[in-house]
PDB file of N, CA and C in Angstrom:
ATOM      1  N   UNK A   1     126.668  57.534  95.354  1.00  0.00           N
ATOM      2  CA  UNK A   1     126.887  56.786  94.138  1.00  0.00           C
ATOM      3  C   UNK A   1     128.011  55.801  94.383  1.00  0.00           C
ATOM      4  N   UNK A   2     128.159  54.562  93.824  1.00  0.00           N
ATOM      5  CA  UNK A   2     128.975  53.536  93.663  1.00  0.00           C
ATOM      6  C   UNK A   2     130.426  54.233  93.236  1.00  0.00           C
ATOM      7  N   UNK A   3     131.200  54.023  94.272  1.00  0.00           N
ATOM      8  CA  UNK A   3     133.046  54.589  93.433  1.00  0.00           C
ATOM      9  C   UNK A   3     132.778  53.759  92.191  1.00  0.00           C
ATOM     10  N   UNK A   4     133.093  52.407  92.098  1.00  0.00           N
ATOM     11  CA  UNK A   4     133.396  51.465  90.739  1.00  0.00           C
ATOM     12  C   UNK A   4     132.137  52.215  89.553  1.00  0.00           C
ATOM     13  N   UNK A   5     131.060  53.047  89.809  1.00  0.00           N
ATOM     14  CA  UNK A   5     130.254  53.298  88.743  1.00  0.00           C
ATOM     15  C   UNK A   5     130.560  54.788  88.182  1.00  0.00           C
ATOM     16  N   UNK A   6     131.430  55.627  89.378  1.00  0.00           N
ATOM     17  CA  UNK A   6     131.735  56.941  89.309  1.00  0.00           C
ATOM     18  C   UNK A   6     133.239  56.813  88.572  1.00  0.00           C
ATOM     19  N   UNK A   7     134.254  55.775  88.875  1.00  0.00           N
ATOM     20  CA  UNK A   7     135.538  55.636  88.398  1.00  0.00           C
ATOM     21  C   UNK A   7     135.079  55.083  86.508  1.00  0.00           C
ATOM     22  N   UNK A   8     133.957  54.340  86.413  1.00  0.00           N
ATOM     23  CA  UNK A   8     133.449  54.034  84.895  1.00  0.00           C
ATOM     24  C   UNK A   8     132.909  54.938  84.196  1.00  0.00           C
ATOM     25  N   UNK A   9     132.147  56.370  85.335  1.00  0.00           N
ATOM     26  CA  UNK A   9     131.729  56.784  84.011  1.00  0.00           C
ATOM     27  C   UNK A   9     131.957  58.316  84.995  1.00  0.00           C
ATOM     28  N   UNK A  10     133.160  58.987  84.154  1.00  0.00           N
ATOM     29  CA  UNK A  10     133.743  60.056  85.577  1.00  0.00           C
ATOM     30  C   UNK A  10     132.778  61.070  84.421  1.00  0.00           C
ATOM     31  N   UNK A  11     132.006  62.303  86.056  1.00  0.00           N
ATOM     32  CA  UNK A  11     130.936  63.147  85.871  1.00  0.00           C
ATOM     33  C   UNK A  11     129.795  62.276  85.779  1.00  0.00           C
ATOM     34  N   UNK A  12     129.769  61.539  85.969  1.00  0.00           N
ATOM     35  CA  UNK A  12     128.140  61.376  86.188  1.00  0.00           C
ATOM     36  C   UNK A  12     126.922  62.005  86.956  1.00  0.00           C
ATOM     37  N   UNK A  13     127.596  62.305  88.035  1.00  0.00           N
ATOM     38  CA  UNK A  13     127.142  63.174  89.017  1.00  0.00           C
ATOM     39  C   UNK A  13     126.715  64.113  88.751  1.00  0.00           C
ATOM     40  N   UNK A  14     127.460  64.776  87.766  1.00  0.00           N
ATOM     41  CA  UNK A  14     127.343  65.895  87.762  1.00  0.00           C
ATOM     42  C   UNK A  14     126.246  65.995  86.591  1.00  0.00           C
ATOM     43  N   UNK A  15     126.564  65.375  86.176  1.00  0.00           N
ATOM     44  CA  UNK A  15     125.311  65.392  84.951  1.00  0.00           C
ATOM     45  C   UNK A  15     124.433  64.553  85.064  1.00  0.00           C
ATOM     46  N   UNK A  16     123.803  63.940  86.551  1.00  0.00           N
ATOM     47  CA  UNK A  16     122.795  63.646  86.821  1.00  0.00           C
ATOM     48  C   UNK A  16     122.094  64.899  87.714  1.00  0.00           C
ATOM     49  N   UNK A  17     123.200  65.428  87.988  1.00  0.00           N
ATOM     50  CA  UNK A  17     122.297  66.746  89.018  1.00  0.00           C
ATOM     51  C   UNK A  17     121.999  67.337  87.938  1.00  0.00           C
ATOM     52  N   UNK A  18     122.454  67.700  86.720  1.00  0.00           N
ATOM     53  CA  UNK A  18     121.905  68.738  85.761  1.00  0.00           C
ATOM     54  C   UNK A  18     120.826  68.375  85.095  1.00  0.00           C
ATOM     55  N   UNK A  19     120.539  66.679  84.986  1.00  0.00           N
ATOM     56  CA  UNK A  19     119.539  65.647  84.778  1.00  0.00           C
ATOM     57  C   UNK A  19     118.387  66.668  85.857  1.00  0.00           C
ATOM     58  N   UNK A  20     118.605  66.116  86.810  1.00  0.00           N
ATOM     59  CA  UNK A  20     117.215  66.526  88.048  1.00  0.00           C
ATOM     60  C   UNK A  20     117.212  68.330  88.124  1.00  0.00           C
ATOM     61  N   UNK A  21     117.914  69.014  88.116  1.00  0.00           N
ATOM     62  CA  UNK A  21     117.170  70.573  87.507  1.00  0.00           C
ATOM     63  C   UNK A  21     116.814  71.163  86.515  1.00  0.00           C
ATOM     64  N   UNK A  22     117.125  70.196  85.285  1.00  0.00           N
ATOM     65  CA  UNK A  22     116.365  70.342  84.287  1.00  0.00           C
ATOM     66  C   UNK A  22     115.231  69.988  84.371  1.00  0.00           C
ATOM     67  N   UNK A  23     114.967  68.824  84.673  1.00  0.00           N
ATOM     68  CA  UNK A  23     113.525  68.291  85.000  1.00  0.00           C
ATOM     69  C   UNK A  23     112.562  69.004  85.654  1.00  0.00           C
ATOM     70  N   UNK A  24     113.193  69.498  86.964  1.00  0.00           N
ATOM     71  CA  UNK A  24     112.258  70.422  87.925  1.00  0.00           C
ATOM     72  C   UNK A  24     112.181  71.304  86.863  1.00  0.00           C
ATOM     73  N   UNK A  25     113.070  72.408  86.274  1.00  0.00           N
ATOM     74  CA  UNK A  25     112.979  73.495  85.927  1.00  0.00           C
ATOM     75  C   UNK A  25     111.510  73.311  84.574  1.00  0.00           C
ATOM     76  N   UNK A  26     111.549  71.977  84.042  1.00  0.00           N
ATOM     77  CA  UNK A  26     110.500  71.714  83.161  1.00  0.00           C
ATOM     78  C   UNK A  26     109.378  71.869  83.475  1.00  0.00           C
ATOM     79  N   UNK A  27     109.171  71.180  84.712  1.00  0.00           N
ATOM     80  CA  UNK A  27     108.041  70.837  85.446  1.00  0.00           C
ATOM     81  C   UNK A  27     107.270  72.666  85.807  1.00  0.00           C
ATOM     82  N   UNK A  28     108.248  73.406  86.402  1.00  0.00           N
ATOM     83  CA  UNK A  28     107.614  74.997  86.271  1.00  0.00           C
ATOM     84  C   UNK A  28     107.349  75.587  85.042  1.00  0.00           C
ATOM     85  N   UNK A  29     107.975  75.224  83.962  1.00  0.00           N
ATOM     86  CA  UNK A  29     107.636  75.912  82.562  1.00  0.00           C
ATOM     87  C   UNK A  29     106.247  75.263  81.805  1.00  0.00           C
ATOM     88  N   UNK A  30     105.896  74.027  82.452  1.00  0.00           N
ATOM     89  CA  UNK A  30     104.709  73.350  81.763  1.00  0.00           C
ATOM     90  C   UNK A  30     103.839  73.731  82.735  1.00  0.00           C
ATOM     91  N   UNK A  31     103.708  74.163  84.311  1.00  0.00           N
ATOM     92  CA  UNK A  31     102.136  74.180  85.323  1.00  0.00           C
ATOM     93  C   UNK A  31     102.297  75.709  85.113  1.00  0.00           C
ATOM     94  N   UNK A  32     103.621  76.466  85.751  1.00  0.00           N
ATOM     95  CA  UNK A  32     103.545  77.762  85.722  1.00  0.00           C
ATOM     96  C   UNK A  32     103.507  78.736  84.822  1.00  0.00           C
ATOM     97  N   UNK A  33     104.227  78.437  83.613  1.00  0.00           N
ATOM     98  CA  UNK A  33     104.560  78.730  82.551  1.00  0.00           C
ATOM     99  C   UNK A  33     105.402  79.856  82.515  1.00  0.00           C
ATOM    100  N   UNK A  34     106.289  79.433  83.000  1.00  0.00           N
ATOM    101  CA  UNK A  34     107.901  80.200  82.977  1.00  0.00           C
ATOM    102  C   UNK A  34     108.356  80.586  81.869  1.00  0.00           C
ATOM    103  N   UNK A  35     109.186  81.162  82.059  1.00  0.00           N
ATOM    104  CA  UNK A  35     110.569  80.501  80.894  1.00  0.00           C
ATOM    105  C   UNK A  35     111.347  79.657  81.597  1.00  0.00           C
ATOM    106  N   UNK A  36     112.809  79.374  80.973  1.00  0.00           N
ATOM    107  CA  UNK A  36     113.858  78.388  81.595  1.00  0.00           C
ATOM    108  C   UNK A  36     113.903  79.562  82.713  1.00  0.00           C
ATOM    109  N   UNK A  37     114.548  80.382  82.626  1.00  0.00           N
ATOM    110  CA  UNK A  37     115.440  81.134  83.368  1.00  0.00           C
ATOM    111  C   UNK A  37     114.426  81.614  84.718  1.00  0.00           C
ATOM    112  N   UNK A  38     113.027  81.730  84.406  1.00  0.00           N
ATOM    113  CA  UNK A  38     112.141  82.331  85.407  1.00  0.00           C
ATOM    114  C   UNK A  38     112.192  80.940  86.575  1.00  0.00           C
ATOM    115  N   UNK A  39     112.143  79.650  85.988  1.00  0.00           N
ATOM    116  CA  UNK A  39     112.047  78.241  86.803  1.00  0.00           C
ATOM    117  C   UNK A  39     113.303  78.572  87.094  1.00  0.00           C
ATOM    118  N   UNK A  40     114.741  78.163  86.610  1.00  0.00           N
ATOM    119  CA  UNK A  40     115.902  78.177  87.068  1.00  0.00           C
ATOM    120  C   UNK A  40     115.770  79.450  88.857  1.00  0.00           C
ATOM    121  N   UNK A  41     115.693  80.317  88.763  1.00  0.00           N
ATOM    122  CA  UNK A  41     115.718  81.375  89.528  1.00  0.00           C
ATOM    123  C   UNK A  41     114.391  81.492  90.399  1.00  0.00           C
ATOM    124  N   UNK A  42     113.149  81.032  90.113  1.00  0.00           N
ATOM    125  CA  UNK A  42     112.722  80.166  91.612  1.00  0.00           C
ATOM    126  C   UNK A  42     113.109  79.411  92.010  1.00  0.00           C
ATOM    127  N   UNK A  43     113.835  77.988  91.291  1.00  0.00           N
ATOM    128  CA  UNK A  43     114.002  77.108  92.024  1.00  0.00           C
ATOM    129  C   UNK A  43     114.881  77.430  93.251  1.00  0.00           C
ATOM    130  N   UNK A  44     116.945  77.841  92.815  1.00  0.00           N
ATOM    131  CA  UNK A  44     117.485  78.508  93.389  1.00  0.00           C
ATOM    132  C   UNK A  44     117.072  79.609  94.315  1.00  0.00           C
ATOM    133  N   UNK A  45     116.307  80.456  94.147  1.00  0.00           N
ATOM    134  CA  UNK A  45     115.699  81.573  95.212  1.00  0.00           C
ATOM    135  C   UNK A  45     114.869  81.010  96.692  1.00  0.00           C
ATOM    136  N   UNK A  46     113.812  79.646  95.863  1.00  0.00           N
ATOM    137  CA  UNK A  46     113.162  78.926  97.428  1.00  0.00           C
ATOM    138  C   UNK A  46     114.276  78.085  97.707  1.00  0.00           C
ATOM    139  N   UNK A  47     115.389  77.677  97.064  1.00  0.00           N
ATOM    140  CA  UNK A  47     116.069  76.841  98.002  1.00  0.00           C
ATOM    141  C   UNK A  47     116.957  77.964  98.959  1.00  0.00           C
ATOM    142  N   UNK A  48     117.468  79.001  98.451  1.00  0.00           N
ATOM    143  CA  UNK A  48     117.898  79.420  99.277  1.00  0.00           C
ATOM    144  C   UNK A  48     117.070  79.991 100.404  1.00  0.00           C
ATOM    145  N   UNK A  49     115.806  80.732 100.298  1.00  0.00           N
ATOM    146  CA  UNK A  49     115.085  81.225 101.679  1.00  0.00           C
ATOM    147  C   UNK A  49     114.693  80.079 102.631  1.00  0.00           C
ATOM    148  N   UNK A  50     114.577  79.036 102.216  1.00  0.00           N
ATOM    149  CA  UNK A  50     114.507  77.320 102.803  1.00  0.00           C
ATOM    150  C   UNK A  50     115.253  76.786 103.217  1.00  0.00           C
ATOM    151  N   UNK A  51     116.862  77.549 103.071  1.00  0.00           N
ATOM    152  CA  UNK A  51     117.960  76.812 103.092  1.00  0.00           C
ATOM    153  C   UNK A  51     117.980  75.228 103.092  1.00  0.00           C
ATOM    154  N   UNK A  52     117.555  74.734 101.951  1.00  0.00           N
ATOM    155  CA  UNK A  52     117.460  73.349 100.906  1.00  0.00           C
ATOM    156  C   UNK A  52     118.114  73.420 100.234  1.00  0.00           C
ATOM    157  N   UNK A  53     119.042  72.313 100.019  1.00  0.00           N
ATOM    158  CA  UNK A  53     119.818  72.254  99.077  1.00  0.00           C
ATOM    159  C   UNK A  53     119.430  72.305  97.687  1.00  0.00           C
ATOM    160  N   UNK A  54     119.329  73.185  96.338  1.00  0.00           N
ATOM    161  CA  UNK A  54     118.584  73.246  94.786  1.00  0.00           C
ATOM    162  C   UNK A  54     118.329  71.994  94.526  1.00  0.00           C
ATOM    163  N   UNK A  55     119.363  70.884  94.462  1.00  0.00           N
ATOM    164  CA  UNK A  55     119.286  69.574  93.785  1.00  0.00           C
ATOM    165  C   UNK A  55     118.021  68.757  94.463  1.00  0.00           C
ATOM    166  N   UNK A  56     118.057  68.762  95.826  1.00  0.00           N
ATOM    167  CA  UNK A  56     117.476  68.532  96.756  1.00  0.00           C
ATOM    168  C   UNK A  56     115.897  68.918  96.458  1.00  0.00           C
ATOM    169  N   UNK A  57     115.878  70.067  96.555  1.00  0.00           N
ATOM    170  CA  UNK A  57     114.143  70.987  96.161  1.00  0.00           C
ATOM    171  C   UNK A  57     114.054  70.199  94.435  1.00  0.00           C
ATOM    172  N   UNK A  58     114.851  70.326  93.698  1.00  0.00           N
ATOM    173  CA  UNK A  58     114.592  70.086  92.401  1.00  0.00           C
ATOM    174  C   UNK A  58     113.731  68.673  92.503  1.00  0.00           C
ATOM    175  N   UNK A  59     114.854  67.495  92.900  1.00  0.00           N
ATOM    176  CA  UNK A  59     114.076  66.215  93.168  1.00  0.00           C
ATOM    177  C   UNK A  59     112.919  66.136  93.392  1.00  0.00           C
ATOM    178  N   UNK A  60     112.365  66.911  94.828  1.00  0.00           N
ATOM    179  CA  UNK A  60     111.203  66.691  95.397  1.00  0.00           C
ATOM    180  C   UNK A  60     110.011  67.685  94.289  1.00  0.00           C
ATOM    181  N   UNK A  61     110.580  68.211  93.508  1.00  0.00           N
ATOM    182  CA  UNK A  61     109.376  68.607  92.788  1.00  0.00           C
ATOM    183  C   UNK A  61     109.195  67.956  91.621  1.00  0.00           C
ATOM    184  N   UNK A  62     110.311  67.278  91.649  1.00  0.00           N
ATOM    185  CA  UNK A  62     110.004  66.225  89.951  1.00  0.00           C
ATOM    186  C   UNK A  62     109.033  65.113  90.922  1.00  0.00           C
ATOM    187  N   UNK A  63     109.666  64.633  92.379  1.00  0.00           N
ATOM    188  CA  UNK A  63     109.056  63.438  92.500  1.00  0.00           C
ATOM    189  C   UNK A  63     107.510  63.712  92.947  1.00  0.00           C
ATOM    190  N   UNK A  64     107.224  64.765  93.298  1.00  0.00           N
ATOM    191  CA  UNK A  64     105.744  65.331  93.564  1.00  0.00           C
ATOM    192  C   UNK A  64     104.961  65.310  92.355  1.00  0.00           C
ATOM    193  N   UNK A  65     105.670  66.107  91.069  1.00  0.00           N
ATOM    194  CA  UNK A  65     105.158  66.459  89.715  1.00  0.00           C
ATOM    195  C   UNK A  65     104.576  64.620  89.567  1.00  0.00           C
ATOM    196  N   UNK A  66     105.334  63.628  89.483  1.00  0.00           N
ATOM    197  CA  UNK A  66     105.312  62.433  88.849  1.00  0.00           C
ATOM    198  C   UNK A  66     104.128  61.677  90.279  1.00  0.00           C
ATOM    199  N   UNK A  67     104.081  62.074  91.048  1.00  0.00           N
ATOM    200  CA  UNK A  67     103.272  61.155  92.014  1.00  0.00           C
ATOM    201  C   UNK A  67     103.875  59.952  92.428  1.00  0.00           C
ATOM    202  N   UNK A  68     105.320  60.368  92.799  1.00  0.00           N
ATOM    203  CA  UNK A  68     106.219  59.159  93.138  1.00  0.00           C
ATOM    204  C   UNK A  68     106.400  59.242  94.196  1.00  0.00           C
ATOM    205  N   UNK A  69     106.813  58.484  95.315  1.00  0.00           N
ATOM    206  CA  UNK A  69     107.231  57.835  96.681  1.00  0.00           C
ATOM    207  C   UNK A  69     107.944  59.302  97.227  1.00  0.00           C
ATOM    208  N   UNK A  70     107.657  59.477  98.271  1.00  0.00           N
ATOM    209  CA  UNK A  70     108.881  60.479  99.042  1.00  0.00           C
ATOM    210  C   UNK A  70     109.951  59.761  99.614  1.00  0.00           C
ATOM    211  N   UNK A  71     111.071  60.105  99.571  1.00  0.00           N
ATOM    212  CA  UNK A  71     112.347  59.943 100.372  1.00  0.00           C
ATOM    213  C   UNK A  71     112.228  60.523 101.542  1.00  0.00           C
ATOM    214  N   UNK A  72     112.399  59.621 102.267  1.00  0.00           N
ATOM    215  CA  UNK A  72     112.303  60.087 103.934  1.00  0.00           C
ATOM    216  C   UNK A  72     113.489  61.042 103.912  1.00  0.00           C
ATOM    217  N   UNK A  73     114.640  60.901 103.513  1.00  0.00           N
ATOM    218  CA  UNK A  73     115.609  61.806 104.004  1.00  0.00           C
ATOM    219  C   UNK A  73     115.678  63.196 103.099  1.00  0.00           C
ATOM    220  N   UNK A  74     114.138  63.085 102.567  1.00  0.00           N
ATOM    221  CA  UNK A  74     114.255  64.790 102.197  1.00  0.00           C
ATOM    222  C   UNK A  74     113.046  65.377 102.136  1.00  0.00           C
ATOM    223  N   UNK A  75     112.465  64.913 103.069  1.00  0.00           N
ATOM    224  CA  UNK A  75     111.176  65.494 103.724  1.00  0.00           C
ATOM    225  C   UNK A  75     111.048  67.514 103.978  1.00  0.00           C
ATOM    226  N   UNK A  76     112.047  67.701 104.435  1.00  0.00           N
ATOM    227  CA  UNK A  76     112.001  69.149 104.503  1.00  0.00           C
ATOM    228  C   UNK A  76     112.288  69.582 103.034  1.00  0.00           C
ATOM    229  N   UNK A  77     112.495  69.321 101.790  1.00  0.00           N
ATOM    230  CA  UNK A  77     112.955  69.718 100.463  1.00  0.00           C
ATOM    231  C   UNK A  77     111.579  69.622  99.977  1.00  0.00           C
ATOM    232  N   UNK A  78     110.720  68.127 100.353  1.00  0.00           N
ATOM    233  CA  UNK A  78     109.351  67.920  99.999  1.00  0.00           C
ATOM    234  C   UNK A  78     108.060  68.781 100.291  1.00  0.00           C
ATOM    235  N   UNK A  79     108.339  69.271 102.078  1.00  0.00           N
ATOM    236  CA  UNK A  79     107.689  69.911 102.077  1.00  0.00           C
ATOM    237  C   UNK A  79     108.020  71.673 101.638  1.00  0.00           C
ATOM    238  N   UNK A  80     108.466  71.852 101.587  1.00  0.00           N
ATOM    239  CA  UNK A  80     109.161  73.312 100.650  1.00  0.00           C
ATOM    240  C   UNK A  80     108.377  73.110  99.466  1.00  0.00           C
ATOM    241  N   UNK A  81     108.856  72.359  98.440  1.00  0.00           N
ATOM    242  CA  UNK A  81     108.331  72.306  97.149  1.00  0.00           C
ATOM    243  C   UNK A  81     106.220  71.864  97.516  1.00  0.00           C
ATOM    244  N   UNK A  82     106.448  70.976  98.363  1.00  0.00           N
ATOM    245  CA  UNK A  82     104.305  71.112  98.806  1.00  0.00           C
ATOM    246  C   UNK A  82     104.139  72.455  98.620  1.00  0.00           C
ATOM    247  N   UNK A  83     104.704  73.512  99.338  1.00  0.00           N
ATOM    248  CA  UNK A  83     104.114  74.715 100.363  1.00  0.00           C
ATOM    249  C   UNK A  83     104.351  75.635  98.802  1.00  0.00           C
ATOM    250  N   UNK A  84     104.940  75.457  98.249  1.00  0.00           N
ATOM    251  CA  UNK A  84     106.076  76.515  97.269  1.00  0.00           C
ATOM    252  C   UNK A  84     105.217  75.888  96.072  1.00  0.00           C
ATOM    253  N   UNK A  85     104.713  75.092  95.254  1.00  0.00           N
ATOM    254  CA  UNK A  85     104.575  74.689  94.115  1.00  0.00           C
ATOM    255  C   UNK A  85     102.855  73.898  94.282  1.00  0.00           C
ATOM    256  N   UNK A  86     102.378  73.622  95.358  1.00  0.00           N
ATOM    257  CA  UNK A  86     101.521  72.342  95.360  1.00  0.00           C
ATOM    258  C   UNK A  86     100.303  72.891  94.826  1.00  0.00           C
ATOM    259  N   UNK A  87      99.635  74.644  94.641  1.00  0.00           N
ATOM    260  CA  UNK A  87      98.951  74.577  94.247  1.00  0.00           C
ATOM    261  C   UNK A  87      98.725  74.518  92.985  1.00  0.00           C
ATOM    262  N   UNK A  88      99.777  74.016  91.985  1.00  0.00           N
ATOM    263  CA  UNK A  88      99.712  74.115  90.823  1.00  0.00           C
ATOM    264  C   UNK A  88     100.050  72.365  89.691  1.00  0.00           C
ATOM    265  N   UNK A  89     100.849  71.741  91.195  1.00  0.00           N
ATOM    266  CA  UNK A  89     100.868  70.410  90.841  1.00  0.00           C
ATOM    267  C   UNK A  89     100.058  69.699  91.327  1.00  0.00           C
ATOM    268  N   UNK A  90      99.381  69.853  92.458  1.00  0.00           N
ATOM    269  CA  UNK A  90      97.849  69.322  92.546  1.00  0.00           C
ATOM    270  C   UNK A  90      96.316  69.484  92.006  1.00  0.00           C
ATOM    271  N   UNK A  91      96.500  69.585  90.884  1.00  0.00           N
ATOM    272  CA  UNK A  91      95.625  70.415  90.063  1.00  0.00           C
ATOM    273  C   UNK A  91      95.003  69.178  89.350  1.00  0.00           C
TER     274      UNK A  91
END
C-alpha cells in the first residue's frame, strides 16, 4: 500500500484484510452453507495445513468465487482454494 494513502487513512490495512475474509468467509456460507464461524475456521484451518497465508487463501477464493484474473504472485493460495473449494465454486 502507498505510505501517503496509509499516513491518510491510518488502519486501512487492516480493515481491508477484514474486507477480504469477510468476503471469502461469505462466499462459504452462500456455496457451502456454513455458518460465519464454520467458514471462518476452514478458511484458517486450510491455510494453515497449506501453510498460506489466511488473507492470501481468502483473496484467491473471492477472486475464483467472482471469475476474476489470478495474481501470479499467489498462485499457490489459488491453487489451495481450486483443490479445497473448486468443487463447489465451479458449479
Amino acid at each position: 500500500m502507498n505510505v501517503a494513502v496509509e499516513h491518510a487513512f491510518p488502519g486501512r490495512a487492516q480493515r481491508d484484510g477484514r474486507r477480504r475474509l469477510c468476503a471469502a468467509e461469505g462466499v462459504l456460507v452462500a456455496l457451502r452453507r456454513y455458518t460465519l464461524d464454520e467458514a471462518f475456521v476452514d478458511i484458517v484451518m486450510t491455510s494453515r495445513l497449506h501453510n498460506v497465508a489466511p488473507l492470501r487463501l481468502a483473496d484467491a477464493l473471492v477472486a475464483l468465487a467472482q471469475g476474476d484474473g489470478i495474481d501470479e504472485g499467489n498462485q499457490k493460495a489459488v491453487d489451495v482454494a481450486r483443490k479445497t473449494w473448486g468443487d463447489v465454486i465451479d458449479l
